[in-house]
N, C-alpha and C. Protein backbone atom coordinates (compact mmCIF):
# COMPACT_ATOMS: atom_id res chain seq x y z
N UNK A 1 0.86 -1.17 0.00
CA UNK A 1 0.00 0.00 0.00
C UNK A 1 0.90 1.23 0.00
N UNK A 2 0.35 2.38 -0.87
CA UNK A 2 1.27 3.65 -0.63
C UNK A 2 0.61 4.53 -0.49
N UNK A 3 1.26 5.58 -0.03
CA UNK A 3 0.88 7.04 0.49
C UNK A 3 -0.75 7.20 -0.12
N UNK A 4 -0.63 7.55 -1.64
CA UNK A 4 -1.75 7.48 -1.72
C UNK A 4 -2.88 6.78 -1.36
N UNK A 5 -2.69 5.74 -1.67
CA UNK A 5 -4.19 4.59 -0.81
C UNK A 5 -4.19 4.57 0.19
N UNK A 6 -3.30 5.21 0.93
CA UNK A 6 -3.43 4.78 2.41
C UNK A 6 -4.49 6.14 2.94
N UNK A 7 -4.11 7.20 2.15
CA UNK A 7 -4.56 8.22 2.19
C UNK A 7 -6.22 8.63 1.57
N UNK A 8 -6.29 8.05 0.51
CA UNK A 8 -7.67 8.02 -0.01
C UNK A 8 -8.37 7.04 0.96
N UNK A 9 -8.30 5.71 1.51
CA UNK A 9 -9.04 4.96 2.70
C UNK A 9 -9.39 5.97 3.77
N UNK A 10 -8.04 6.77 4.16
CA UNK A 10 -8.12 7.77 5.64
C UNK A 10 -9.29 8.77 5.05
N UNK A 11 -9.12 9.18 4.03
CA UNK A 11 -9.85 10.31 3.45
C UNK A 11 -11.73 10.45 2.98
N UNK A 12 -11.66 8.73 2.81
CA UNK A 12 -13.14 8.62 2.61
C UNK A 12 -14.19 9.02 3.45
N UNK A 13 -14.93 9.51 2.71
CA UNK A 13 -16.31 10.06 3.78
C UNK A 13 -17.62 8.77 3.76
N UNK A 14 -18.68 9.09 4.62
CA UNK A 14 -19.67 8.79 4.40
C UNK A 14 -20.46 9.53 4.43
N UNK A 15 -21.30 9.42 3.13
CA UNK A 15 -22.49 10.97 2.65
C UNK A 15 -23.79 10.58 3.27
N UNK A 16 -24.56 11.41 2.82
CA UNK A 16 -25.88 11.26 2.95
C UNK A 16 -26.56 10.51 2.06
N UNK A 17 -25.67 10.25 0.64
CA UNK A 17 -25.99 8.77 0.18
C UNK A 17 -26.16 7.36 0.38
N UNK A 18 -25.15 7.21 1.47
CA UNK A 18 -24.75 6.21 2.25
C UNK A 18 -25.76 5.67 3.35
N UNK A 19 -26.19 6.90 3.78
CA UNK A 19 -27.06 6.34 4.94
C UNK A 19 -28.43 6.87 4.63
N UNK A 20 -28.83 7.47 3.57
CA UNK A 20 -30.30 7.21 2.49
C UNK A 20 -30.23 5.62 2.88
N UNK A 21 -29.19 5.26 1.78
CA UNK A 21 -29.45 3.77 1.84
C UNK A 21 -29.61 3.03 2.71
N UNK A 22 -29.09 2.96 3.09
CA UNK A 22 -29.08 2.48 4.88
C UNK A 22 -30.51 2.36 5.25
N UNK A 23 -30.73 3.32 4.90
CA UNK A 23 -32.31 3.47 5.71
C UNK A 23 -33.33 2.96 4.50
N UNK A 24 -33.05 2.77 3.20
CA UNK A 24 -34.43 2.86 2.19
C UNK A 24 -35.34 4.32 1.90
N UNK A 25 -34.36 5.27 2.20
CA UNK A 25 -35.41 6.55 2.27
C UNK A 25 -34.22 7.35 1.41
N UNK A 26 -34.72 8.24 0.51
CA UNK A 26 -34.14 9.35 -0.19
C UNK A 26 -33.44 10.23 0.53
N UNK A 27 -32.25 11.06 -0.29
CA UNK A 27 -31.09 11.54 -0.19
C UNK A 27 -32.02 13.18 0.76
N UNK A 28 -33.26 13.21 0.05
CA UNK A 28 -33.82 14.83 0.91
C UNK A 28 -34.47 14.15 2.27
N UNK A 29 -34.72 13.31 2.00
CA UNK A 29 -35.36 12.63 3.83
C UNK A 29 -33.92 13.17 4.64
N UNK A 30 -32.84 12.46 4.30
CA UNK A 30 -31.83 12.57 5.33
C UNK A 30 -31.19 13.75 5.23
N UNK A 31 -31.42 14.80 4.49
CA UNK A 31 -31.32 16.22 4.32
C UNK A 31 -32.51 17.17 5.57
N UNK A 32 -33.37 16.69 5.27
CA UNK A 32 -34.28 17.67 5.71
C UNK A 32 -34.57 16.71 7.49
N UNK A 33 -33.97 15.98 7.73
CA UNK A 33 -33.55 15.21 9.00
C UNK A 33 -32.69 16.20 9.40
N UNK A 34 -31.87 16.85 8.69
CA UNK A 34 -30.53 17.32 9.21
C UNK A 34 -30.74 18.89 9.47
N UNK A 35 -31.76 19.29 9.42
CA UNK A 35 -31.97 20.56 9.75
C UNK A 35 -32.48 20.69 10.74
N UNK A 36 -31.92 22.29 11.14
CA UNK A 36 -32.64 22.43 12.87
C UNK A 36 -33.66 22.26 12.68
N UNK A 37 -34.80 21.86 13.98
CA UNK A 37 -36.28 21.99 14.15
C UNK A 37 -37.02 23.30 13.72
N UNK A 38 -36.53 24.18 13.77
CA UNK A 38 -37.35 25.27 13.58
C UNK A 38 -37.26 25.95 11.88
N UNK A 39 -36.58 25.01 11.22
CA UNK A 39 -36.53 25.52 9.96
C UNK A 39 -38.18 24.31 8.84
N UNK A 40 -38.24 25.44 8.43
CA UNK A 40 -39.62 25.13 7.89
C UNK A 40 -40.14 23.84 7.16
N UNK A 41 -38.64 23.45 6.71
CA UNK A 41 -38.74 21.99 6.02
C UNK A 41 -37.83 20.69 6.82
N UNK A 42 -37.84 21.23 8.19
CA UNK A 42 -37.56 20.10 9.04
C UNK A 42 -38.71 19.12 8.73
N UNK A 43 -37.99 17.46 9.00
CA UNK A 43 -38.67 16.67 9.32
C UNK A 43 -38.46 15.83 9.97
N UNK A 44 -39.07 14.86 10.63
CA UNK A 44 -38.24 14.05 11.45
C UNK A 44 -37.38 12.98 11.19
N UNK A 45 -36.36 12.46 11.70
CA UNK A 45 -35.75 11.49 10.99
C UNK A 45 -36.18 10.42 10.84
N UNK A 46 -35.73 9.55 10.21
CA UNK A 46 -36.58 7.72 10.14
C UNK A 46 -36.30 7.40 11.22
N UNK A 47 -37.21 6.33 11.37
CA UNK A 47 -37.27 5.64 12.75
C UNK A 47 -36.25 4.68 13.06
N UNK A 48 -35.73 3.90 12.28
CA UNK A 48 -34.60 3.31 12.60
C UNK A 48 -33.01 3.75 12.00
N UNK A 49 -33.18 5.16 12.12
CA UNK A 49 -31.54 5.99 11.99
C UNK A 49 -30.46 5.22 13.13
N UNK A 50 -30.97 5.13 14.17
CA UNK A 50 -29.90 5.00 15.02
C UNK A 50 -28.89 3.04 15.05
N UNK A 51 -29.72 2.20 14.40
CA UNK A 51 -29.46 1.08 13.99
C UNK A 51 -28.50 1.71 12.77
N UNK A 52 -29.02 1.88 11.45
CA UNK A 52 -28.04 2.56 10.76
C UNK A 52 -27.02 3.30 10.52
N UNK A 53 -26.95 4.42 11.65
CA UNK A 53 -25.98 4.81 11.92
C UNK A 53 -24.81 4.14 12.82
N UNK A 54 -25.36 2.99 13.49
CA UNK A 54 -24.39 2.63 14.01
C UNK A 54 -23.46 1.32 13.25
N UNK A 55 -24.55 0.18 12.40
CA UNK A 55 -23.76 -0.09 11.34
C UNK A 55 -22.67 0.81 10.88
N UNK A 56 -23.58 1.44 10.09
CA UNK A 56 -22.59 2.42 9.35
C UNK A 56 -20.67 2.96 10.10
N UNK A 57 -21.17 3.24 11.49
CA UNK A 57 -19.81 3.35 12.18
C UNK A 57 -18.68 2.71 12.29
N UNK A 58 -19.79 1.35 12.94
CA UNK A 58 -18.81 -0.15 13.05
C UNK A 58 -18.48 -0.41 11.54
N UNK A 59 -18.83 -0.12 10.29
CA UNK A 59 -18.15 -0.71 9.22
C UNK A 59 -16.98 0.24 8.63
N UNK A 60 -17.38 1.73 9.13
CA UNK A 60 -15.90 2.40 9.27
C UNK A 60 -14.75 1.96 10.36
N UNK A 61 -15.21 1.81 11.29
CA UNK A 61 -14.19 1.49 12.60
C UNK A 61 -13.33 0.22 11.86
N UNK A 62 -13.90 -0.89 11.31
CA UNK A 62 -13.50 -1.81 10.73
C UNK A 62 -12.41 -1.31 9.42
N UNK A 63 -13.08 -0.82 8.71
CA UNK A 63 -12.30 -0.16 7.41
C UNK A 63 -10.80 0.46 7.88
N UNK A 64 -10.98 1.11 8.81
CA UNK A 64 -9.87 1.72 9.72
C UNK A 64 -8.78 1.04 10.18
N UNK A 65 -9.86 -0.18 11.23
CA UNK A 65 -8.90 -1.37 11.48
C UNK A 65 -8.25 -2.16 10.92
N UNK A 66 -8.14 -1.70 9.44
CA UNK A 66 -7.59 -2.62 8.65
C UNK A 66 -6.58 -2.22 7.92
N UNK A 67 -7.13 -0.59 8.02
CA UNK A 67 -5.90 -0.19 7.21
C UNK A 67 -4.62 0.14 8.19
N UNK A 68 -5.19 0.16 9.41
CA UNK A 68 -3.93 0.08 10.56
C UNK A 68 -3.44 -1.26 10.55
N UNK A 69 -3.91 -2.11 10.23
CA UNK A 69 -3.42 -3.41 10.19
C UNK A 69 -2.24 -3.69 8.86
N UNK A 70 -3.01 -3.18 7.86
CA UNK A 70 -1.85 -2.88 6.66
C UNK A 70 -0.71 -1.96 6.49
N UNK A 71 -1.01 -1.04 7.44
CA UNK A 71 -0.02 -0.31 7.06
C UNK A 71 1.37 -0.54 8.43
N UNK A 72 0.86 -1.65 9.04
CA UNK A 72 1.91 -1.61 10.29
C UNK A 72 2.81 -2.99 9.71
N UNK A 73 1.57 -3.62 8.70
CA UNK A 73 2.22 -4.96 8.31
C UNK A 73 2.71 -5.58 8.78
């Protein structure tokens, strides 16, 4: 592995594409989730965000753990 890949892995995000999916609900659901309450097109988030988001974590934490694993070799 080199600088670069090691760097694009460190560098990856997870969007609001990512956890749309996650959930089965569109990219403006988890948009308009993300706004304060008092803005006019708040809505509430899906009901099972917090299952998804935490997948979502543990499969970064993992991704992580691996590239510390590769790069200590």
């Amino acid at each position: 592995m080199d600088f670069r890949e090691a760097t694009d892995d460190l560098f990856d995000r997870i969007a609001h594409e990512d956890l749309a999916k996650a959930l089965g609900v569109s990219v403006a659901t988890i948009r308009q989730a993300r706004l304060k309450p008092d803005a006019e097109a708040h809505r509430n988030p899906p009901s099972e965000w917090r299952k998804a988001v935490i997948r979502l974590a543990e499969q970064r934490a993992a991704r992580y753990r691996k590239l510390v694993e590769q790069l200590r070799g």
